[in-house]
Protein backbone atom coordinates (compact mmCIF):
# COMPACT_ATOMS: atom_id res chain seq x y z
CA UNK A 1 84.32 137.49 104.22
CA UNK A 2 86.27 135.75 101.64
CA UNK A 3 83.73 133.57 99.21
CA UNK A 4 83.91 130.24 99.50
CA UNK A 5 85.00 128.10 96.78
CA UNK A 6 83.48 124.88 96.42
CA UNK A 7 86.81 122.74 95.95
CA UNK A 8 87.07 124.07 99.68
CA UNK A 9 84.43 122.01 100.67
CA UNK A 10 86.19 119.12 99.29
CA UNK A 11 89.25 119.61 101.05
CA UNK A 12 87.16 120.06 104.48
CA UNK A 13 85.41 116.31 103.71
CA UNK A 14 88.54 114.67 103.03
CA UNK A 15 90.43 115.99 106.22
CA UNK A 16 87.52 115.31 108.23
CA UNK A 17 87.13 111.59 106.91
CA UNK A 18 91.22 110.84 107.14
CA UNK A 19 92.24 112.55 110.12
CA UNK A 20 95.24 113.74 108.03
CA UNK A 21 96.34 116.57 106.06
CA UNK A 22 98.94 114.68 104.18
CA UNK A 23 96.17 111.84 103.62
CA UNK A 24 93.59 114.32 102.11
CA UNK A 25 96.39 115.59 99.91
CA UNK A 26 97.26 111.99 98.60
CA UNK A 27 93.42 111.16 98.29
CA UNK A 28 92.34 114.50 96.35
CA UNK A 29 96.29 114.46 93.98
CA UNK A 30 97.03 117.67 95.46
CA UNK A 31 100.56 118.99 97.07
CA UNK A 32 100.13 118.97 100.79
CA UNK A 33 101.07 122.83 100.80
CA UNK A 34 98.00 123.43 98.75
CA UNK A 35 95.81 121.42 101.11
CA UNK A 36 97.12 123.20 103.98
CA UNK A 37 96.54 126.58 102.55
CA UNK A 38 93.28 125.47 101.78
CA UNK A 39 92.67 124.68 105.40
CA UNK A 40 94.16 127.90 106.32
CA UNK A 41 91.29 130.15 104.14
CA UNK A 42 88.52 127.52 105.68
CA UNK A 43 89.44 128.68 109.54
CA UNK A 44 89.25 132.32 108.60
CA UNK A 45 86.34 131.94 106.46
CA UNK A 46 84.42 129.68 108.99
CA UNK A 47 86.20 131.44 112.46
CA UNK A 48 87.18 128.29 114.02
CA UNK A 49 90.25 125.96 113.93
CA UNK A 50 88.29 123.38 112.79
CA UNK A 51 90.74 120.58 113.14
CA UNK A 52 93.59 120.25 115.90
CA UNK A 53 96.67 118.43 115.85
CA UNK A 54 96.79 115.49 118.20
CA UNK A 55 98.03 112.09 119.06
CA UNK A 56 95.46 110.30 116.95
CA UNK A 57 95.60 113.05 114.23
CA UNK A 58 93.86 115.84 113.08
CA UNK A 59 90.69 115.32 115.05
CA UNK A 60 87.76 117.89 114.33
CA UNK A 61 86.72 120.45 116.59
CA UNK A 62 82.93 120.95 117.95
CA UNK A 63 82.02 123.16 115.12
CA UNK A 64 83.69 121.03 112.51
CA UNK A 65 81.85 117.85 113.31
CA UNK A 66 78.49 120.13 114.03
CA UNK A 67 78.77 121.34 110.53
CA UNK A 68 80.24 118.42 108.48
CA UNK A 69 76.85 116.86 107.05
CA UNK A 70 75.99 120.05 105.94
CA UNK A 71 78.96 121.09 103.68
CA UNK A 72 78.54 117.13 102.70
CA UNK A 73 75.77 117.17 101.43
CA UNK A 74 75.85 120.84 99.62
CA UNK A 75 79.07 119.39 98.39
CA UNK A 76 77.66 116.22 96.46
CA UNK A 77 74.86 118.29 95.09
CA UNK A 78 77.23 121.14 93.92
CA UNK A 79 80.03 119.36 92.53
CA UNK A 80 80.20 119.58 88.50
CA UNK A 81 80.93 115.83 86.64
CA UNK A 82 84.75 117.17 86.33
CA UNK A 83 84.45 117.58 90.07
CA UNK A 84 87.94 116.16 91.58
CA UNK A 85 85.20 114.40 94.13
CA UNK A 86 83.41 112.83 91.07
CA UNK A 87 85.88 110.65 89.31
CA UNK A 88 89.07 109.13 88.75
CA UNK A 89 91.42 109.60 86.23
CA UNK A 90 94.07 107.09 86.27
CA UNK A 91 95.92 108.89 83.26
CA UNK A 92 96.48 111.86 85.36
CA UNK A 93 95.89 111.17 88.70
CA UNK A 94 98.83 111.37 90.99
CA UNK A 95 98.20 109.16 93.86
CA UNK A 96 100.05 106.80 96.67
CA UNK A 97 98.00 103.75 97.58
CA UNK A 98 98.31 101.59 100.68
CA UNK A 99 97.64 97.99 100.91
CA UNK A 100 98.71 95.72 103.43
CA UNK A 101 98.92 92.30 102.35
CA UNK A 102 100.55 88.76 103.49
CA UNK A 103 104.14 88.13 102.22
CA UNK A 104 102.51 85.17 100.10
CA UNK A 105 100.42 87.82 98.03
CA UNK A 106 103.68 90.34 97.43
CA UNK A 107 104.82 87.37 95.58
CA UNK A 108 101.66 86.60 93.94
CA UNK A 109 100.09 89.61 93.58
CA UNK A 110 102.41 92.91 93.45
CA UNK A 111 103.74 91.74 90.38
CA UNK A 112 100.75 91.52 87.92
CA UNK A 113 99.35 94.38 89.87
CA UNK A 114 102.32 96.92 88.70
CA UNK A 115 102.26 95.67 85.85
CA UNK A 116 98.88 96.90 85.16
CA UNK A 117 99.58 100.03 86.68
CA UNK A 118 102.37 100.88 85.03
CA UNK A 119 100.43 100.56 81.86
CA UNK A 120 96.93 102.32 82.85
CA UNK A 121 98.22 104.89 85.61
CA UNK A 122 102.29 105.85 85.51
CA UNK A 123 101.24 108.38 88.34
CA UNK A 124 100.04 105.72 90.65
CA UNK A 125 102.09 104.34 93.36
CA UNK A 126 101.87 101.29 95.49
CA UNK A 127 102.97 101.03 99.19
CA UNK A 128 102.69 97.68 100.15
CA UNK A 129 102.30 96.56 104.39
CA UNK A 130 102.17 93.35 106.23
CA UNK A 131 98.50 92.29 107.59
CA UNK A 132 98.85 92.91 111.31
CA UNK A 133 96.65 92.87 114.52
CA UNK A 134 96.45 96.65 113.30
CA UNK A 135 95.16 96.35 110.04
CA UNK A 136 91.27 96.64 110.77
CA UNK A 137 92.03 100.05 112.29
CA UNK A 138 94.09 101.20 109.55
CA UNK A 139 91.81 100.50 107.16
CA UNK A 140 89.14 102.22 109.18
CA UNK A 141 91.18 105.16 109.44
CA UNK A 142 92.00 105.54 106.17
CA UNK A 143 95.61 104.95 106.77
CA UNK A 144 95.85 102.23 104.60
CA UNK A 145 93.12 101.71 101.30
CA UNK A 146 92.53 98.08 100.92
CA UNK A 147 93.73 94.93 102.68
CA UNK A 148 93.97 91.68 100.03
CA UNK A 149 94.28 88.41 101.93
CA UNK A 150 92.69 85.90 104.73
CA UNK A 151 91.25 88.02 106.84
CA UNK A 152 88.52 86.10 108.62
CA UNK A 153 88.11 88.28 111.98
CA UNK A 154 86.91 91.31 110.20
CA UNK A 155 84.23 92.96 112.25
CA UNK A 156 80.79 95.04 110.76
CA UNK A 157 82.06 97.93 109.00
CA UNK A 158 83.90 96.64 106.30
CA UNK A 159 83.25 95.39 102.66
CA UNK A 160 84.98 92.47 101.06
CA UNK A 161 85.24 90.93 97.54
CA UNK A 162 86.44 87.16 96.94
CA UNK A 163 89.11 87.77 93.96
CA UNK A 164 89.53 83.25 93.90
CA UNK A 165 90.04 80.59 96.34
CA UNK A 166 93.34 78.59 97.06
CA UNK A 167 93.96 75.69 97.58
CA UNK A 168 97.48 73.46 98.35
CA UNK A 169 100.45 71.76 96.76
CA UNK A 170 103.75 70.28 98.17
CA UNK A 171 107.33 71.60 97.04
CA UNK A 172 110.43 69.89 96.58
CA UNK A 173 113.71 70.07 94.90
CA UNK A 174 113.60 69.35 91.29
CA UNK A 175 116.62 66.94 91.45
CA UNK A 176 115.49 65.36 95.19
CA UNK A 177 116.92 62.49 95.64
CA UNK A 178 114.04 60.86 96.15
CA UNK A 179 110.63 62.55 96.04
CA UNK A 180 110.12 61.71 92.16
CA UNK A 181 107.59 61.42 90.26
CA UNK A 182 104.65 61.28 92.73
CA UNK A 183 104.52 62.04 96.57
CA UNK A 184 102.61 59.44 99.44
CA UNK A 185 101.57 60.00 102.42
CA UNK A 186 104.38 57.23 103.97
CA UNK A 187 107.30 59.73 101.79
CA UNK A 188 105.39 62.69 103.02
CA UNK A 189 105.82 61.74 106.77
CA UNK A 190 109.12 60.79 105.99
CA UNK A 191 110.50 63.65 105.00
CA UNK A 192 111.69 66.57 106.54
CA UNK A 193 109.94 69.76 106.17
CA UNK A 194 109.99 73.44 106.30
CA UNK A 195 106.75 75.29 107.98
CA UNK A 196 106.21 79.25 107.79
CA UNK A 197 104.94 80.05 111.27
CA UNK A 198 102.87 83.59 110.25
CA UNK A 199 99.33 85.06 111.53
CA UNK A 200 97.07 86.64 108.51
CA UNK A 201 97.31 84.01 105.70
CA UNK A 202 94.68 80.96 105.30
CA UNK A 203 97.78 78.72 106.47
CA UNK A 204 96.76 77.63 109.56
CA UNK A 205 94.00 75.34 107.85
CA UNK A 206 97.25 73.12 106.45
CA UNK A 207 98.19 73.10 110.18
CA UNK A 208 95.04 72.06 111.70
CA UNK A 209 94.14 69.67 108.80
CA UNK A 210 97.05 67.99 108.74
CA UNK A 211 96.70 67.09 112.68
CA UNK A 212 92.96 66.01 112.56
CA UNK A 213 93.91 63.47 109.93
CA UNK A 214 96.52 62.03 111.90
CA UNK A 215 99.29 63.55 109.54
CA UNK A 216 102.48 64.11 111.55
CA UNK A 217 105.42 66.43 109.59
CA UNK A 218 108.45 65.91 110.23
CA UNK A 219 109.22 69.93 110.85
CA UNK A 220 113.01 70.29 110.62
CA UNK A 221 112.68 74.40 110.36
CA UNK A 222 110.51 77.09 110.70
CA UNK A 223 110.94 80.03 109.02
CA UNK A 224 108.83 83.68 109.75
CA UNK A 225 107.71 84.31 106.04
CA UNK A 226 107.49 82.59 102.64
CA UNK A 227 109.85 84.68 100.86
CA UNK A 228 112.57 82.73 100.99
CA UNK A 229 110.85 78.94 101.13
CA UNK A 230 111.16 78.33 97.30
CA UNK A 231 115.43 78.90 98.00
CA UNK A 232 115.45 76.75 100.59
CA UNK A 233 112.87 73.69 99.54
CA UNK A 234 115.11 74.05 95.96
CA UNK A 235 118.72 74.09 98.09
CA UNK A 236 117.55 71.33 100.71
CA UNK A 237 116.06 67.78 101.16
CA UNK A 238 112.91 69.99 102.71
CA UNK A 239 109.27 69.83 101.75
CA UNK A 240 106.92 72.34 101.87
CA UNK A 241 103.08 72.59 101.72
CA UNK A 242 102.40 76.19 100.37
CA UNK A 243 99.19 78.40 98.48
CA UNK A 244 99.09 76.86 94.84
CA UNK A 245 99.11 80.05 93.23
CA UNK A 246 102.26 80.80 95.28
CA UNK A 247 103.39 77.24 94.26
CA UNK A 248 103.59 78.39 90.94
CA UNK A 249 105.15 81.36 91.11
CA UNK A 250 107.84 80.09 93.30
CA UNK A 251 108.22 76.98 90.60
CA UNK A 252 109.34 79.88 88.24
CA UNK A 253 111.98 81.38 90.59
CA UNK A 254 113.83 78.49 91.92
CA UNK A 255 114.17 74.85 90.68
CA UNK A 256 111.32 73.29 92.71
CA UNK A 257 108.64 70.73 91.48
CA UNK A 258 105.28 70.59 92.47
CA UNK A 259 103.03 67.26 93.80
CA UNK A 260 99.64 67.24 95.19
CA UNK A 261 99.37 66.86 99.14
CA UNK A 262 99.07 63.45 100.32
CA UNK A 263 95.64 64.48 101.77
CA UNK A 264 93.03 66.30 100.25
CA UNK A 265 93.26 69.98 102.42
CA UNK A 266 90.62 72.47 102.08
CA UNK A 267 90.64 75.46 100.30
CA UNK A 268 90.00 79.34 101.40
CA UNK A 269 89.29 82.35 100.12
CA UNK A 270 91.28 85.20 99.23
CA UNK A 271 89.97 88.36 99.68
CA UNK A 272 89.85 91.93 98.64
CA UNK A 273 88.96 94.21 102.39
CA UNK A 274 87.82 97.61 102.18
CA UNK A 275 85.88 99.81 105.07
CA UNK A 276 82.44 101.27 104.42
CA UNK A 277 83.71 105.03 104.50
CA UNK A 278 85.78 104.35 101.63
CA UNK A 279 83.22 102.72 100.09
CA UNK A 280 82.24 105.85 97.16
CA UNK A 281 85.78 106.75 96.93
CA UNK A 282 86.40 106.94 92.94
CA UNK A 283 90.37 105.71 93.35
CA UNK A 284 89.54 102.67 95.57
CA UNK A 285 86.60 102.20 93.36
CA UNK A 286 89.12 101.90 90.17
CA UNK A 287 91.89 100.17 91.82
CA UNK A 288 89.42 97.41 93.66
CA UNK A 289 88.33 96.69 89.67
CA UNK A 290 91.72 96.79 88.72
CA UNK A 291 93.23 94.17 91.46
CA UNK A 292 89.83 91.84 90.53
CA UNK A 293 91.06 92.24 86.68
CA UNK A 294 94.36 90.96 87.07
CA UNK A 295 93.84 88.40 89.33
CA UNK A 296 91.06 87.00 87.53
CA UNK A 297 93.43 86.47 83.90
């Protein structure tokens, strides 16, 4: 019998926690060939397939699951400080990341975020998703790393971090003809407006607000996304009532001004979601400190 190199181990932990050969390969920065072959010297050391391919993934066999909290645990006692299980260089590391997000913080966020990247970790990428009905399982799975939004239904299991609250302003054109230099509620009514109809963002408080104070908009279009509200508020008559921080990034892309709401609207909390098995992982670990960072300057 073979011996059995401890990096092995490693290999076994990560397949077992992701379900995925690929995944593992991503987590640990190691070609997916490598991992395989890897997996290949585990079922003849070990005499058992371990994992099979199925619908839902690489799901463990019997013997795999029966022996998984023992090669754990020898594994955390064993590994050496330069362990690949024991930290994470961002100078070297090679490794894909996947967050799933609302469209307001791929305006708001991405940016910054690459930024930073690009400057601490050139071997880091980013693969960004929408927040879906889906998301909770993903991140369970490991299929996707972190989740940054409103995500209020999130069930035990999962960590979260607040990285700042929102709250709201009103857009229109810079030139309107004639929203000026202030906005009232009488204008506000007035006014047409455009309304993002989308599940996963804190925007449904504007919504519900807005209709226990008696505030009735005007709604001359609804659009699926914010992406391209700053085009249209800048290119129309149309108000909008959008995230502040997204306010003011869409005030540098298109010639919009900003104005308070007419009402005072309540704020939320934007938040960085992670699940518990990913908790110790050294990458989400860095990049979790790295999204707080930049969103805190």
């Amino acid at each position: 019998m073979a011996k059995l190199d401890i990096y092995w181990l490693g290999v076994f932990i990560e397949i077992h926690r992701t379900r995925s050969v690929s995944l593992a390969a991503e987590r640990l920065g190691m070609a997916q060939a490598r991992v395989s072959g890897v997996l290949s010297k585990l079922r003849r050391h070990f005499g058992d397939p371990l994992f099979a391919r199925t619908s839902r993934g690489m799901e463990p066999t019997p013997y795999a699951n029966r022996v998984y909290p023992d090669i754990l645990q020898c594994f955390e006692q064993l590994s050496s400080p330069d362990s690949h299980r024991s930290g994470f260089d961002p100078a070297t590391a090679a490794r894909r990341f996947r967050i799933c997000m609302t469209d307001i913080s791929e305006i708001v966020v991405l940016p910054p975020l690459i930024n930073e990247l690009r400057r601490l970790a050139s071997g880091v990428a980013i693969e960004a998703e929408h927040i879906s009905g889906n998301s909770a399982h993903r991140l369970e799975s490991g299929d996707v790393d972190l989740a940054v939004g409103y995500m209020p239904s999130l069930e035990a299991g999962f960590y979260q971090q607040t990285l700042f609250r929102q709250d709201f302003v009103c857009l229109a054109a810079l030139h309107h003809p004639r929203i000026r230099k202030a906005l009232t509620r009488q204008a506000f009514c007035k006014e047409g407006h455009v309304v993002v109809s989308t599940s996963g963002t804190g925007h449904s408080i504007v919504d519900r607000e807005f209709e226990k104070r008696g505030v009735d908009r005007n709604v001359v279009l609804r659009v699926p996304s914010f992406l391209g509200v700053a085009r249209l508020v800048s290119k129309t008559e149309l108000l909008a009532t959008v995230p502040q921080r997204l306010g003011e990034a869409l005030a540098d892309q298109e010639k919009v001004k900003m104005f308070a709401p007419p009402i005072q609207l309540p704020t939320y909390a934007v938040k960085l979601h992670w699940h518990a098995r990913f908790h110790e992982d050294q990458g989400n670990i860095w990049l979790r400190k790295v999204i707080a960072r930049v969103l805190s300057a």
